[in-house]
N, C-alpha and C. Protein backbone atom coordinates (compact mmCIF):
# COMPACT_ATOMS: atom_id res chain seq x y z
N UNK A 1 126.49 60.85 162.53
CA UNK A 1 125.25 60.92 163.28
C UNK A 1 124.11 60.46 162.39
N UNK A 2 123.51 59.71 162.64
CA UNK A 2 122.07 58.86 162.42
C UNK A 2 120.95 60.20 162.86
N UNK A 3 120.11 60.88 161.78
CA UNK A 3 119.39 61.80 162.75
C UNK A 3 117.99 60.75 161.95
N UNK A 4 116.45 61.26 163.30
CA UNK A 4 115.46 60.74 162.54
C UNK A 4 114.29 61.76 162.68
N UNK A 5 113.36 62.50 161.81
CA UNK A 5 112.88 63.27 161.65
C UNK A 5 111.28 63.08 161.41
N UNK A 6 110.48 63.48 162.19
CA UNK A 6 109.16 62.57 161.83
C UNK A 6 107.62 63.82 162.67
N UNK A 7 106.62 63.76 162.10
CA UNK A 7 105.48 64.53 162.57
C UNK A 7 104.54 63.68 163.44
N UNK A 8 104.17 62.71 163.30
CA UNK A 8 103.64 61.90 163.75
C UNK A 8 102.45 61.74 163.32
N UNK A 9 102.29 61.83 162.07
CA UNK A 9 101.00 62.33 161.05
C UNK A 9 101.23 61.51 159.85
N UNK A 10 102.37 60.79 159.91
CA UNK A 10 102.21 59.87 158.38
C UNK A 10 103.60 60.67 157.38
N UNK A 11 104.14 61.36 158.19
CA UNK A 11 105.28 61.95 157.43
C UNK A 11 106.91 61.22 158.24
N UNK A 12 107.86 61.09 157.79
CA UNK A 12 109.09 60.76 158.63
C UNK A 12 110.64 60.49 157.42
N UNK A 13 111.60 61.10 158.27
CA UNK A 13 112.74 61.53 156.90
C UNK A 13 114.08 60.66 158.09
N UNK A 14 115.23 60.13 157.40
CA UNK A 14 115.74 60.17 158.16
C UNK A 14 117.46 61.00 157.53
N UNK A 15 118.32 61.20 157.95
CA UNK A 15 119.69 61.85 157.42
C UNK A 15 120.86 61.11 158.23
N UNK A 16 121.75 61.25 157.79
CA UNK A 16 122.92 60.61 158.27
C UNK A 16 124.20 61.21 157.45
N UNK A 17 125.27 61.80 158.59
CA UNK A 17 125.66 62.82 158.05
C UNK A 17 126.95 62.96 159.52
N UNK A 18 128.61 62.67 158.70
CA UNK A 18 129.60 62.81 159.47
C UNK A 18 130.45 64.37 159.61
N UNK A 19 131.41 64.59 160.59
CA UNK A 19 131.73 65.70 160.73
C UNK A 19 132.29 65.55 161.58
N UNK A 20 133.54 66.35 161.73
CA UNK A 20 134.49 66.73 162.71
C UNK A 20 133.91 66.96 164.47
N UNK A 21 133.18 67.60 164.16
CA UNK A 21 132.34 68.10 165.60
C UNK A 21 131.15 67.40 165.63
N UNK A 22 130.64 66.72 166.80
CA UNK A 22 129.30 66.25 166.78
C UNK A 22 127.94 66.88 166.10
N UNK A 23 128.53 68.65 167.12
CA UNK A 23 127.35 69.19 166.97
C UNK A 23 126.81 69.44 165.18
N UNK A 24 128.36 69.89 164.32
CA UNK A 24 127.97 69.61 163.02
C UNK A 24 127.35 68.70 162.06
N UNK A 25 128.06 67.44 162.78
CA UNK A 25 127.23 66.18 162.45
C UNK A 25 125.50 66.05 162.49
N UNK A 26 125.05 66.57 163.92
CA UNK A 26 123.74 66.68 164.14
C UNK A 26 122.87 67.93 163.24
N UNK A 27 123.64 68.38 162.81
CA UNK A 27 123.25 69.76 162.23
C UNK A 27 122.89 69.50 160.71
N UNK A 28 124.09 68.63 160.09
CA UNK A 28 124.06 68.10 158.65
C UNK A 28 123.15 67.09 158.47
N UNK A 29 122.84 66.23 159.84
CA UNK A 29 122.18 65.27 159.71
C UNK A 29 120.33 65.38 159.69
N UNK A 30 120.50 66.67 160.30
CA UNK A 30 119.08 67.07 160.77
C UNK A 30 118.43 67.73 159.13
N UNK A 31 119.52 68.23 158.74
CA UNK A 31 118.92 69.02 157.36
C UNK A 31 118.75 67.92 156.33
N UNK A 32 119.74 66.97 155.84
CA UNK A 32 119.40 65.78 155.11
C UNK A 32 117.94 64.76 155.62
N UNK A 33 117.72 65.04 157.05
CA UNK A 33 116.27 64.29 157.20
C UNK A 33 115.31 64.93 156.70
N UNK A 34 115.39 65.99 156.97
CA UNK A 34 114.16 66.93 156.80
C UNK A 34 114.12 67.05 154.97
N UNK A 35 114.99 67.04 154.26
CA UNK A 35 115.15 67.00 153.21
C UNK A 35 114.49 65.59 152.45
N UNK A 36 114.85 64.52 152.92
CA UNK A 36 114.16 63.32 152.82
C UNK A 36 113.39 62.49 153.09
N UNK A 37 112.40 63.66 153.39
CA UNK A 37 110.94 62.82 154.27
C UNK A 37 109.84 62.33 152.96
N UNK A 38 109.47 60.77 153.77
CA UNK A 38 108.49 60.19 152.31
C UNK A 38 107.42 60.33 153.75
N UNK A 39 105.91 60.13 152.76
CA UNK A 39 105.16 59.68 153.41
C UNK A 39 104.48 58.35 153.54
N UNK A 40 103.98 58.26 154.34
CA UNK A 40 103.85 56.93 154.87
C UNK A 40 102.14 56.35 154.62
N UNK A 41 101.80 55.47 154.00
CA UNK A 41 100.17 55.35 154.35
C UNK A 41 99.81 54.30 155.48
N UNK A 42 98.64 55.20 156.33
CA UNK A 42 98.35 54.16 156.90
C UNK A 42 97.07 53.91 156.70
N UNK A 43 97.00 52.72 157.65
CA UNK A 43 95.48 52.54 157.34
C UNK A 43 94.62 52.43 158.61
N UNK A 44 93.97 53.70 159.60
CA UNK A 44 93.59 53.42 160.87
C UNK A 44 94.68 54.12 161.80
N UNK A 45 95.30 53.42 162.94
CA UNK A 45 96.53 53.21 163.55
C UNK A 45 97.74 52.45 163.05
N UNK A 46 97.54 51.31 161.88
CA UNK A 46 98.20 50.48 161.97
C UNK A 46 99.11 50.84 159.94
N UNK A 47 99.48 49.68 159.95
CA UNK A 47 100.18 49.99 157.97
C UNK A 47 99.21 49.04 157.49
N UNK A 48 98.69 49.28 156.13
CA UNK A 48 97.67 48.55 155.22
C UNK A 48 98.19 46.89 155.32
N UNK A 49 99.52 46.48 155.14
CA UNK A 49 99.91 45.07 154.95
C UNK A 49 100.88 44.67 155.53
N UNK A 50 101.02 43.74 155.31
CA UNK A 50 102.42 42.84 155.74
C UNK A 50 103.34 43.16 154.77
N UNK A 51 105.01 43.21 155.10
CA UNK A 51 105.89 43.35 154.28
C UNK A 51 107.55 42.76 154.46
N UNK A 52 108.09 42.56 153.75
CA UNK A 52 109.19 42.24 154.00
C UNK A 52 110.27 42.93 153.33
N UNK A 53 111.46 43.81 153.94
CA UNK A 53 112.18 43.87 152.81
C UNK A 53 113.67 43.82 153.28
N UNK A 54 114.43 43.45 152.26
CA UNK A 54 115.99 43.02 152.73
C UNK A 54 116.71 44.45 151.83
N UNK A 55 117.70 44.77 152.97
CA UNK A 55 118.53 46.21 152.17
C UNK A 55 119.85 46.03 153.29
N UNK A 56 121.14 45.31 152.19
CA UNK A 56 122.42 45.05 152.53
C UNK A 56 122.73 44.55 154.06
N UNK A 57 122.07 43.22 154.09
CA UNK A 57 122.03 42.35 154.91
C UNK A 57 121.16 42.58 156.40
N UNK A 58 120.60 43.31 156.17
CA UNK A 58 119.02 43.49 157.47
C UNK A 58 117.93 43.52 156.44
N UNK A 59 117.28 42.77 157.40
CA UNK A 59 115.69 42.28 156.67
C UNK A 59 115.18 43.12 157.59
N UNK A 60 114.11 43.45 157.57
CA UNK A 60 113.09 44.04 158.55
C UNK A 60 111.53 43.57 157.52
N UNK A 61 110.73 43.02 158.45
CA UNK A 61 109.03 42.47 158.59
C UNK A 61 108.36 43.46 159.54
N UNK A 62 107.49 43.92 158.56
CA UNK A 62 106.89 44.76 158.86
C UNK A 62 105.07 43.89 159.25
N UNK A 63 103.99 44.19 160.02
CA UNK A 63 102.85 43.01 160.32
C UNK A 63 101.81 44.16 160.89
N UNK A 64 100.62 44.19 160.25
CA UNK A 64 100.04 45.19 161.00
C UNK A 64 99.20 44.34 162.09
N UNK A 65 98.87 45.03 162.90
CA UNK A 65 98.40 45.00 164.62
C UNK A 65 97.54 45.36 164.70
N UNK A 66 96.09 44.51 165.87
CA UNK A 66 94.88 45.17 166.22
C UNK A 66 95.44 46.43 166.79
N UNK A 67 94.27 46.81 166.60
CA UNK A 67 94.19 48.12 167.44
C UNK A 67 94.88 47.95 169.16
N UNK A 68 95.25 48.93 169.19
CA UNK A 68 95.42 49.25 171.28
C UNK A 68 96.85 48.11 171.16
N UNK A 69 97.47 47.70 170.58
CA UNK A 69 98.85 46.67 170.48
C UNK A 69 99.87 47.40 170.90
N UNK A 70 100.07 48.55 170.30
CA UNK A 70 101.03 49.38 170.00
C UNK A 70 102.21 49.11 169.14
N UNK A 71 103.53 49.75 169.35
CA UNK A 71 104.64 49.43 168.58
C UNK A 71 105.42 48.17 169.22
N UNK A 72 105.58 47.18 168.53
CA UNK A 72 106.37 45.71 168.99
C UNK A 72 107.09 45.89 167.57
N UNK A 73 108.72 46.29 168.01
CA UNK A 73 110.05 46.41 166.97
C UNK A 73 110.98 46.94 168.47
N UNK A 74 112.23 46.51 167.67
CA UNK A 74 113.59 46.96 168.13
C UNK A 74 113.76 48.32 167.98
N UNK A 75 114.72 48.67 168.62
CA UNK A 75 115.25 49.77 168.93
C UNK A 75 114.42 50.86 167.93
N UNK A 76 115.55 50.74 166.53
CA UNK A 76 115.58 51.10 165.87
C UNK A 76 114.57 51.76 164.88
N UNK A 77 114.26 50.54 164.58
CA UNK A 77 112.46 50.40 163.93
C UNK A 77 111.93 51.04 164.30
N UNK A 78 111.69 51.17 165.49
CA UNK A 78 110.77 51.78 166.48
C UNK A 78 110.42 52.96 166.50
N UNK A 79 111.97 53.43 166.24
CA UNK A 79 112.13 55.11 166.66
C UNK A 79 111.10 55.74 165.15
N UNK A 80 111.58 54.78 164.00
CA UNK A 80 110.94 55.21 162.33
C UNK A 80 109.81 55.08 162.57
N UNK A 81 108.82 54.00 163.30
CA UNK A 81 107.77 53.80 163.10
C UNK A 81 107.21 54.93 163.87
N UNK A 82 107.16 55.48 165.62
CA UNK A 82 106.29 56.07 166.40
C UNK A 82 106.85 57.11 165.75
N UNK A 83 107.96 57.45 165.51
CA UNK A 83 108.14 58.99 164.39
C UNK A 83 107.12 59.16 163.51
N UNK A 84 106.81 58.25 162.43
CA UNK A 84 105.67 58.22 161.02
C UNK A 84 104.26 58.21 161.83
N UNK A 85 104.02 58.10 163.11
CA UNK A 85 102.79 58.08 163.46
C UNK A 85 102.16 56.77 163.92
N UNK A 86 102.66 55.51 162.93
CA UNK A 86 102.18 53.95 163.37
C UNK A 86 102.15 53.92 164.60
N UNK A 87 100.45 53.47 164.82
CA UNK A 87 100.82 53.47 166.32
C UNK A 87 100.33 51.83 167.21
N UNK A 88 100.17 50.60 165.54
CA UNK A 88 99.62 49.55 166.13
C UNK A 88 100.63 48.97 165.20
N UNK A 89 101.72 48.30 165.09
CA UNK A 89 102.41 47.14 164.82
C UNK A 89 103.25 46.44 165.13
N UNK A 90 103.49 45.27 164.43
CA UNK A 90 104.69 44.00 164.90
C UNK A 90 105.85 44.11 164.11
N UNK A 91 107.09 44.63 164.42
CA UNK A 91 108.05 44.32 163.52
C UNK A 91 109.31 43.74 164.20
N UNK A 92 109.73 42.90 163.06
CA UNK A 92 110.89 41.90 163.58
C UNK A 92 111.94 42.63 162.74
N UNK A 93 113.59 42.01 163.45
CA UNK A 93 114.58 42.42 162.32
C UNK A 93 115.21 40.92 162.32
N UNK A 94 115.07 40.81 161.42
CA UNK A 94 115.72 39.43 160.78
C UNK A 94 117.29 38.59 160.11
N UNK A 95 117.53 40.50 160.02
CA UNK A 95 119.09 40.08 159.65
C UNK A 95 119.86 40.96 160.28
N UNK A 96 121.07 42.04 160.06
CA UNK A 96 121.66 42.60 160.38
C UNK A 96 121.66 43.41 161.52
N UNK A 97 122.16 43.99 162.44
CA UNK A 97 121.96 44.48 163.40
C UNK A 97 122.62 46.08 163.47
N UNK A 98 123.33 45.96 162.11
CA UNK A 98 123.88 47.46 162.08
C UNK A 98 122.35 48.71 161.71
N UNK A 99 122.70 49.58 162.70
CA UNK A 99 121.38 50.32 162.85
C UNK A 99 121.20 50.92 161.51
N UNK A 100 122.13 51.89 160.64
CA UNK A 100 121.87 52.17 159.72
C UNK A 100 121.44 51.46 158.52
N UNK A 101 121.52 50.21 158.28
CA UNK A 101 121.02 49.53 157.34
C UNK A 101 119.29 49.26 157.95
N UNK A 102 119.59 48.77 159.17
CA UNK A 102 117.78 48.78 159.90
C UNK A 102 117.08 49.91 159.76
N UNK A 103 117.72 51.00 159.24
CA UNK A 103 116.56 52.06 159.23
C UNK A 103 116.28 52.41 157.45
N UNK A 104 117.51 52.26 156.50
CA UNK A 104 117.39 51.93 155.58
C UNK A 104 116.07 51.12 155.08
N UNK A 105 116.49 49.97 155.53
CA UNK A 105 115.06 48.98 155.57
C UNK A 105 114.13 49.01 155.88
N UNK A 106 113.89 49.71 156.57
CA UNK A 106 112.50 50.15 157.80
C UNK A 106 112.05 51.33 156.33
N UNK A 107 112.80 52.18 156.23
CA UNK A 107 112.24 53.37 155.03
C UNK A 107 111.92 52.57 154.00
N UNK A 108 112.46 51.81 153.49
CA UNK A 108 112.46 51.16 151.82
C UNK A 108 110.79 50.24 152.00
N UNK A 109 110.58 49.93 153.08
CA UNK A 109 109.14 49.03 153.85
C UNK A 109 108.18 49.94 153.67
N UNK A 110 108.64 51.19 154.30
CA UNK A 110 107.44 52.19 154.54
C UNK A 110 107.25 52.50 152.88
N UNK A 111 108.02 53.17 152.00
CA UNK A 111 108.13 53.54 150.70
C UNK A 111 107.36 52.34 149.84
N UNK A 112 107.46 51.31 149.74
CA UNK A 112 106.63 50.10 149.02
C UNK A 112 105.00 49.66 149.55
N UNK A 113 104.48 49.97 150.97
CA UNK A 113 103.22 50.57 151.23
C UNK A 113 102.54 50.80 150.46
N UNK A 114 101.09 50.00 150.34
CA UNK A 114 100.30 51.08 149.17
C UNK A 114 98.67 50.73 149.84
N UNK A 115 97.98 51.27 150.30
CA UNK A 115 96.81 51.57 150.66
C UNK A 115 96.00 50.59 149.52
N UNK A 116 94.40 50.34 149.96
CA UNK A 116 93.82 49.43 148.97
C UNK A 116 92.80 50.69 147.92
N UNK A 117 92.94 51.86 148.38
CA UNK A 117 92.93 52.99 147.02
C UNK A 117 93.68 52.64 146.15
N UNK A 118 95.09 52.75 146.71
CA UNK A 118 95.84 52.77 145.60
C UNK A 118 96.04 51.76 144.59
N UNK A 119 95.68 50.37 144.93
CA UNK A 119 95.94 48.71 144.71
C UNK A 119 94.51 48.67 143.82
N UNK A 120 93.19 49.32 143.81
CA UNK A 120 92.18 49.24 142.90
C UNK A 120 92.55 50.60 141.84
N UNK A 121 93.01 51.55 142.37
CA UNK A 121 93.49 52.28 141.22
C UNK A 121 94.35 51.69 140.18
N UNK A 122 95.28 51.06 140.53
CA UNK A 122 96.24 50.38 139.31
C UNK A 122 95.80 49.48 138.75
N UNK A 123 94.55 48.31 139.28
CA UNK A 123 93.72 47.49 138.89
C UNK A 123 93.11 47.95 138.02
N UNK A 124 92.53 49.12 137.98
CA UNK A 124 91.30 49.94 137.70
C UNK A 124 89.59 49.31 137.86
N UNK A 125 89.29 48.63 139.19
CA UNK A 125 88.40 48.84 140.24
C UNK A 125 87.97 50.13 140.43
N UNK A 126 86.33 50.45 140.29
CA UNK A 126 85.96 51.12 140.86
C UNK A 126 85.64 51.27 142.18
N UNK A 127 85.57 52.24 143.06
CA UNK A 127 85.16 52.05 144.74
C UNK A 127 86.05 52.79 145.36
């Protein structure tokens, strides 16, 4: 079971987690999400930048969106993104179609994110 775990506030975890019985599966899977929630920055409604990232043959492009756009992604994506709260972007999947690597990718996107605080902090820009 693929579980996906999210506030809708800029927080979202996901778990994945097999088992004899479904319901165990959902059970193991639910505690490993909640266990592995990153947060997410946004900026507004939308994510600070454009991104790309490839993780064992799915790419996922991540594109931020005017305002009022909403979520434009697949299935998958989708579920990570309106989970984390994003509530204006474009995302494509570019390679693989196996869901668990697409959400892989979709997390590893969100995780490399960095707000333009954070991008003059490492500069060391004041403002």
């Amino acid at each position: 079971a693929l579980i996906l775990v999210g506030d809708g506030k800029g927080r979202v975890g996901y778990g994945f987690a097999k088992a004899n019985e479904l319901t165990d599966a959902i059970r193991k899977g639910g505690e490993a999400a909640r266990k592995n929630m990153i947060n997410c920055p946004l900026e507004g409604t939308t994510i600070p930048h454009e991104i790309t990232v490839h993780w064992d043959g799915a790419t996922v492009l991540l594109k931020p969106a005017p305002v009022g756009s909403g979520v434009i992604a697949g299935s998958k994506v989708r579920a990570v993104l309106e989970l984390a709260g994003i509530k204006d972007v474009m995302a494509k999947n570019l390679g693989a179609s196996n869901p668990i690597n697409q959400v892989k990718a979709t997390f590893q996107a969100i995780e490399r994110l960095s707000t333009r605080a954070d991008i003059k902090q490492r500069i060391g820009i004041e403002g």
